[in-house]
Protein backbone atom coordinates (compact mmCIF):
# COMPACT_ATOMS: atom_id res chain seq x y z
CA UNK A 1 0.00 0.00 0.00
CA UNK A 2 1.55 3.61 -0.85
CA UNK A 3 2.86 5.36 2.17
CA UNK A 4 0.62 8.48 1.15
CA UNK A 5 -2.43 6.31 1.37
CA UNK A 6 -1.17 4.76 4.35
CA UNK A 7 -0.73 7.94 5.86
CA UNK A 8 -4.01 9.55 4.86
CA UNK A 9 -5.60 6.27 6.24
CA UNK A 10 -4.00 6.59 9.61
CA UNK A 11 -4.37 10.26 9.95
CA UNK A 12 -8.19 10.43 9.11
CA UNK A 13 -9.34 7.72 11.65
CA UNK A 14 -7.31 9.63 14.08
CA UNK A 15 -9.60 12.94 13.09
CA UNK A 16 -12.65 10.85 13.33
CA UNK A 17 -11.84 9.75 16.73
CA UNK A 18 -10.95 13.11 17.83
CA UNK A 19 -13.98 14.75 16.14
CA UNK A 20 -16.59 12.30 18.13
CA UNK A 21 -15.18 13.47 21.06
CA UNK A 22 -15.29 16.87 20.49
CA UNK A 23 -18.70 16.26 19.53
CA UNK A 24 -19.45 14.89 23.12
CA UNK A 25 -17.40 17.22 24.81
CA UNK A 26 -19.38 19.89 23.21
CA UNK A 27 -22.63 18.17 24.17
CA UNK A 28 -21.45 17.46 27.49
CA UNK A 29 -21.31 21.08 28.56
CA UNK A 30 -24.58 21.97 26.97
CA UNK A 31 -26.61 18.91 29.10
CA UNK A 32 -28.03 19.27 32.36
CA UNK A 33 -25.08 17.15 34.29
CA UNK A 34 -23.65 18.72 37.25
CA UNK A 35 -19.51 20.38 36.51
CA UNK A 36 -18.45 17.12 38.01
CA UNK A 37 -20.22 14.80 36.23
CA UNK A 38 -19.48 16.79 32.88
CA UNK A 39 -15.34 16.91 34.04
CA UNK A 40 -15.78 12.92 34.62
CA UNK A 41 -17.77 12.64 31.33
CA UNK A 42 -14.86 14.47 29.36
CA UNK A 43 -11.86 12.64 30.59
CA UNK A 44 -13.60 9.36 30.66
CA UNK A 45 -15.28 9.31 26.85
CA UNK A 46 -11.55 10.73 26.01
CA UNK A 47 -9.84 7.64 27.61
CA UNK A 48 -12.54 5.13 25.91
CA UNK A 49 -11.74 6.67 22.49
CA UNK A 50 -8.03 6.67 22.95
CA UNK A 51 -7.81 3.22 24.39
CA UNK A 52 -10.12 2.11 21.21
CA UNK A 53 -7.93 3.58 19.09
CA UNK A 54 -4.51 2.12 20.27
CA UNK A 55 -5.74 -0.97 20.83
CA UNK A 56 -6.69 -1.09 16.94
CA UNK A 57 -3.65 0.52 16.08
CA UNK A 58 -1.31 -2.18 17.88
CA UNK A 59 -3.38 -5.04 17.10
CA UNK A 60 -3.85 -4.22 13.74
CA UNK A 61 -0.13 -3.94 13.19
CA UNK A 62 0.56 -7.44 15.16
CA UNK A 63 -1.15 -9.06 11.93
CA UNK A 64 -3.82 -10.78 14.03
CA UNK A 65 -6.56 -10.19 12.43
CA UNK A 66 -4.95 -11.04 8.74
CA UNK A 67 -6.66 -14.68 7.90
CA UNK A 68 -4.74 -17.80 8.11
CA UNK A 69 -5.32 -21.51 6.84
CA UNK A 70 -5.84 -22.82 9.92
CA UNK A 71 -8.51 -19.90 11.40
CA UNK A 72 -12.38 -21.04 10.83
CA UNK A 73 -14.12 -17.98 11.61
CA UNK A 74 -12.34 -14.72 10.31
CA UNK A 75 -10.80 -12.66 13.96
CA UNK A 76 -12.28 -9.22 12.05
CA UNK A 77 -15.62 -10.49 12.52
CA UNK A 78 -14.99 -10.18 16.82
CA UNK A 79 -13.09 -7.15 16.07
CA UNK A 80 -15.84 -5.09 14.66
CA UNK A 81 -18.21 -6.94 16.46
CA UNK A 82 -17.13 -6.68 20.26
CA UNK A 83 -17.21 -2.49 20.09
CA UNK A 84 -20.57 -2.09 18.27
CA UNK A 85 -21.59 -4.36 21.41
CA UNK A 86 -19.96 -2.50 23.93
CA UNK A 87 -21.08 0.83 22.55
CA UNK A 88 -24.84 -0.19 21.95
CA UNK A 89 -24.52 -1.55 25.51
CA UNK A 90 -23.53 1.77 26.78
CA UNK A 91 -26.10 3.41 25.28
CA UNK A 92 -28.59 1.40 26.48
CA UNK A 93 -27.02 1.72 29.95
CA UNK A 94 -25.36 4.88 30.46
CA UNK A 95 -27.18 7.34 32.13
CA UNK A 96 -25.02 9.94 31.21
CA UNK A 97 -24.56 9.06 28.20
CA UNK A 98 -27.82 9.25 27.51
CA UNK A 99 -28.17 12.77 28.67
CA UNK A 100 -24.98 14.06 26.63
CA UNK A 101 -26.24 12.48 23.62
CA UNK A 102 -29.94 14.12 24.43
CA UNK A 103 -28.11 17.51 24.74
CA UNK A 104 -26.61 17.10 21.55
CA UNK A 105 -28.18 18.51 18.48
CA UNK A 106 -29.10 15.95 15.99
CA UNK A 107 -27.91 18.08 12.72
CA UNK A 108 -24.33 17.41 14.48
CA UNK A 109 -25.16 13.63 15.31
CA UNK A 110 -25.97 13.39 11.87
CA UNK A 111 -23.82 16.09 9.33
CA UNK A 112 -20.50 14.27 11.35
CA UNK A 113 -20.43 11.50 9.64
CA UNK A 114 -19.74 13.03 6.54
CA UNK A 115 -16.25 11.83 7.51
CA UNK A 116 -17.90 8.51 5.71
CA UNK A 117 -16.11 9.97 2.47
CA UNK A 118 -12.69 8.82 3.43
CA UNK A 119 -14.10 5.02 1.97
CA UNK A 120 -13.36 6.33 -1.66
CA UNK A 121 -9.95 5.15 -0.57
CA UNK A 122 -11.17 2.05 -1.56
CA UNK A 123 -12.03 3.18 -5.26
CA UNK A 124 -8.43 4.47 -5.27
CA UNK A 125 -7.08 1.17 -4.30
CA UNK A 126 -9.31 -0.50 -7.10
CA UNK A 127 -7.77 1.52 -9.70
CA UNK A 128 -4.54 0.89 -9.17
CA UNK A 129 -5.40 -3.14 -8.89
CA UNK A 130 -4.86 -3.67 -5.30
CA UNK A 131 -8.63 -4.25 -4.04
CA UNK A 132 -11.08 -6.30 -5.81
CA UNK A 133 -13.98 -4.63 -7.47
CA UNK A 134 -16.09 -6.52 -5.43
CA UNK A 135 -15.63 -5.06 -2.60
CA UNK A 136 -14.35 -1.00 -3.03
CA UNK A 137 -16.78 -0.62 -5.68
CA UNK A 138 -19.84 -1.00 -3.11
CA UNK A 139 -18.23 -0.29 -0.39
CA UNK A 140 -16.28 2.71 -1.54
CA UNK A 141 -19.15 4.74 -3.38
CA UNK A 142 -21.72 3.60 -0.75
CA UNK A 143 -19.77 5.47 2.16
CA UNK A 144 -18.98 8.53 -0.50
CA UNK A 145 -23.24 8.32 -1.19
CA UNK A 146 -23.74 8.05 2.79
CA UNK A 147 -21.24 10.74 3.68
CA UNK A 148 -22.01 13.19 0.88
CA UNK A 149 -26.03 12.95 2.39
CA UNK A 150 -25.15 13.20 5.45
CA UNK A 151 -25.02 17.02 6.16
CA UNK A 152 -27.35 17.52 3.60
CA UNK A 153 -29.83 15.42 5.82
CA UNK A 154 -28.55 17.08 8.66
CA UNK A 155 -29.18 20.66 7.05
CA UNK A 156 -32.84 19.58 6.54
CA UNK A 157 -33.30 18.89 9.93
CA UNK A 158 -31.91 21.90 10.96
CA UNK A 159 -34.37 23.28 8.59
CA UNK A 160 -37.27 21.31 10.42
CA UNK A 161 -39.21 19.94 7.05
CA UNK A 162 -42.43 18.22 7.77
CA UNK A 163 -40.69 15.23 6.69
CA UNK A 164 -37.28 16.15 7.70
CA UNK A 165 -37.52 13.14 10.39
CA UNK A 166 -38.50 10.65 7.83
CA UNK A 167 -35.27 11.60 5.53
CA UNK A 168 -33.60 11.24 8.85
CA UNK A 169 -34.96 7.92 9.81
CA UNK A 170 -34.04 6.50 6.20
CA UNK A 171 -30.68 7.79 5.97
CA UNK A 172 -29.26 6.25 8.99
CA UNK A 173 -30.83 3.08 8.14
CA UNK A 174 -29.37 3.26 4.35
CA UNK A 175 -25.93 3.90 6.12
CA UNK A 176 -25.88 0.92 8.66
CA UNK A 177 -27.39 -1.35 5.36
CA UNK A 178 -24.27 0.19 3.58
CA UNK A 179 -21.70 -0.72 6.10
CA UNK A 180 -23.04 -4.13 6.68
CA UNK A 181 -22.66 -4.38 2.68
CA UNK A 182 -19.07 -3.30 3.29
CA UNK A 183 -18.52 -5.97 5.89
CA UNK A 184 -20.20 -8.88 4.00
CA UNK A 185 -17.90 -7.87 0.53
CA UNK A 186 -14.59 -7.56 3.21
CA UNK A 187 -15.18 -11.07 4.50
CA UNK A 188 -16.84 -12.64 1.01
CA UNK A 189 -13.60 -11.37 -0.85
CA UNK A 190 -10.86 -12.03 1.99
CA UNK A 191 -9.04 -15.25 1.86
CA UNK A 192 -10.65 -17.92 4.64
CA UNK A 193 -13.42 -19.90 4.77
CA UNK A 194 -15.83 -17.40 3.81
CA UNK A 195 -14.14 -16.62 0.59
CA UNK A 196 -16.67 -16.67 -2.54
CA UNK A 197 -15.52 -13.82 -4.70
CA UNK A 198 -12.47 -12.31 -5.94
CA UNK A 199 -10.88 -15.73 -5.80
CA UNK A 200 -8.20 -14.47 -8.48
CA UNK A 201 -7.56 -11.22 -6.83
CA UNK A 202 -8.33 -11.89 -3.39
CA UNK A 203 -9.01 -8.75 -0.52
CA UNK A 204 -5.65 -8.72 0.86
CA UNK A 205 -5.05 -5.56 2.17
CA UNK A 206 -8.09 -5.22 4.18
CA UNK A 207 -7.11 -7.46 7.03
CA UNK A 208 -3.39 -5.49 6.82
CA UNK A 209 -2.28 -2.20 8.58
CA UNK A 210 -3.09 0.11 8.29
CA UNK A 211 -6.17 -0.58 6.21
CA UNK A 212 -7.36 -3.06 9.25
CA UNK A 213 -8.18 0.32 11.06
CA UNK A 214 -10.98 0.87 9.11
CA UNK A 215 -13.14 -1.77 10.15
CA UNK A 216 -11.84 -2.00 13.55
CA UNK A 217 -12.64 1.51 14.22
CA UNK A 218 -14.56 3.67 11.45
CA UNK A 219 -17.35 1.20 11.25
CA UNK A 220 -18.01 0.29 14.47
CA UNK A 221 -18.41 4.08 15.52
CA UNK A 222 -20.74 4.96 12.20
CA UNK A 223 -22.49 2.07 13.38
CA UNK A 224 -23.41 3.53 16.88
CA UNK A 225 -23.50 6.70 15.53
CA UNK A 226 -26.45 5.99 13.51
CA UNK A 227 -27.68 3.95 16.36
CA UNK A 228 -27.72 7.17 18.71
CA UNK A 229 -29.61 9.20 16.12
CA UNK A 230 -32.19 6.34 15.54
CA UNK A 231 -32.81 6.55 18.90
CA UNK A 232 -33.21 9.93 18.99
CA UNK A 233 -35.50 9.86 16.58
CA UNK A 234 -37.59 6.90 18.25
CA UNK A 235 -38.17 8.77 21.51
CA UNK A 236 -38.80 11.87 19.72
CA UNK A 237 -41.87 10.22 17.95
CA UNK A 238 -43.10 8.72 20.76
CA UNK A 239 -42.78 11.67 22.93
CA UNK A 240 -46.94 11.92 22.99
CA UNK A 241 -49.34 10.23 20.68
CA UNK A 242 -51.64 13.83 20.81
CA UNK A 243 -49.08 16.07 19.49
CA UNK A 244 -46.22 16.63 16.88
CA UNK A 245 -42.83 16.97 17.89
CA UNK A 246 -39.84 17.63 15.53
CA UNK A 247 -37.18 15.59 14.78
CA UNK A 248 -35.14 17.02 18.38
CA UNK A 249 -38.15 16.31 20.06
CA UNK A 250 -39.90 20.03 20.93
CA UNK A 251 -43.19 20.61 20.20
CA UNK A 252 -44.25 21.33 16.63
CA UNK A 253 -47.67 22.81 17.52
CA UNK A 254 -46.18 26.72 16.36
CA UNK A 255 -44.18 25.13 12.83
CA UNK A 256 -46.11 26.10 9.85
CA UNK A 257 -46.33 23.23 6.65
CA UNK A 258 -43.07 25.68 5.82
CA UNK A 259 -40.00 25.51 7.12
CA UNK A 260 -39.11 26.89 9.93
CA UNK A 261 -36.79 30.08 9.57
């Protein structure tokens, strides 16, 4: 893999990471919890994220999860797996999580993923023959599709549409469908037991560091990302069957049929 691509590879998960916390950071302070709670909040999110992040970064480099003869069930599958877990578990659970993530606007739970874009990495690794079509070609335009829509979805919340919270609703679900198309070409085109396509030009570098990162780390957060705004969305529609609330969950019963603004 080129050392530019490498680089960029390395260097934009890092942003992500660091933008997600930013993100709850900045919703931390704008909730209801107590200084404390918010101070315990900031440094603890910050050491989840970072610990998340080495961990993928020195276990992707050990070669652990690259597939070998011997190895039944691919060691990616638990690596993407155990996080989205964790994380969907802590959102269930967390109390404070749950109010940061209430406190936090849902244009910005949504327009951050645009970050999504960084897949057309894979397109650039098709044309120069090192990734089978049959992955980067869905799984490279798919997170360019997800991550171009996502502010735009996020601006037409903002803008509260009638149906802003339907677009909402359908765009997060389009962008887990797209990521578990992304996983299913990764482990369908990767050498192991699973392997049905690419059998010529097998998915090498997407077990490999740095590209490993990817799935170890970039999916499993757009994953719960779109899992947090989901179930924003869910209480917000639920919120009272006698009256309309937006897609942040305040009362519509002022908004005209046009937008608001």
């Amino acid at each position: 893999m080129p050392s530019v691509m490498a680089w960029t590879v390395m260097s934009s998960i890092g942003l992500i990471a660091c933008s997600v916390w930013a993100l709850l950071m900045i919703s931390a302070q704008r909730s209801s919890l107590s200084a404390d709670a918010r101070r315990r909040f900031t440094i603890t999110s910050g050491l989840y994220l970072l610990g998340w992040l080495a961990l993928a970064f020195v276990l992707g480099s050990s070669g652990i999860f690259q597939p070998t003869p011997t190895r039944a069930f691919p060691a990616l599958a638990t690596g993407i797996a155990f996080p989205v877990f964790t994380g969907a578990w802590l959102l269930n659970r967390s109390s404070v999580l749950k109010t940061v993530l209430a406190a936090t606007p849902l244009p910005w739970l949504t327009g951050i993923q645009f970050y999504r874009v960084v897949g057309g990495i894979f397109l650039v690794l098709y044309s120069l023959d090192r990734m089978p079509g049959e992955f980067a070609i869905p799984a490279g335009w798919g997170d360019i599709a997800v991550g171009l829509a996502a502010p735009v979805v996020g601006y037409l919340i903002y803008r509260n549409y009638r149906w802003s919270c339907f677009a909402a609703a359908s765009w997060n679900v389009v962008g887990i469908l797209d990521l578990a198309v992304a996983v299913g070409t990764g482990f369908l085109t990767s050498p192991g037991s699973f392997q049905a396509l690419a059998i010529e030009n097998p998915n090498m570098l997407i077990t490999a560091f740095p590209l490993v990162i990817v799935p170890l780390v970039a999916v499993p957060m757009s994953i719960l990302l779109h899992l947090a705004a989901l179930r924003r969305l869910r209480l917000a529609s639920g919120v009272s069957p006698h009256q309309a609330f937006n897609c942040e969950g305040q009362s519509m019963h002022r908004v005209s049929h046009t937008p608001a603004g």
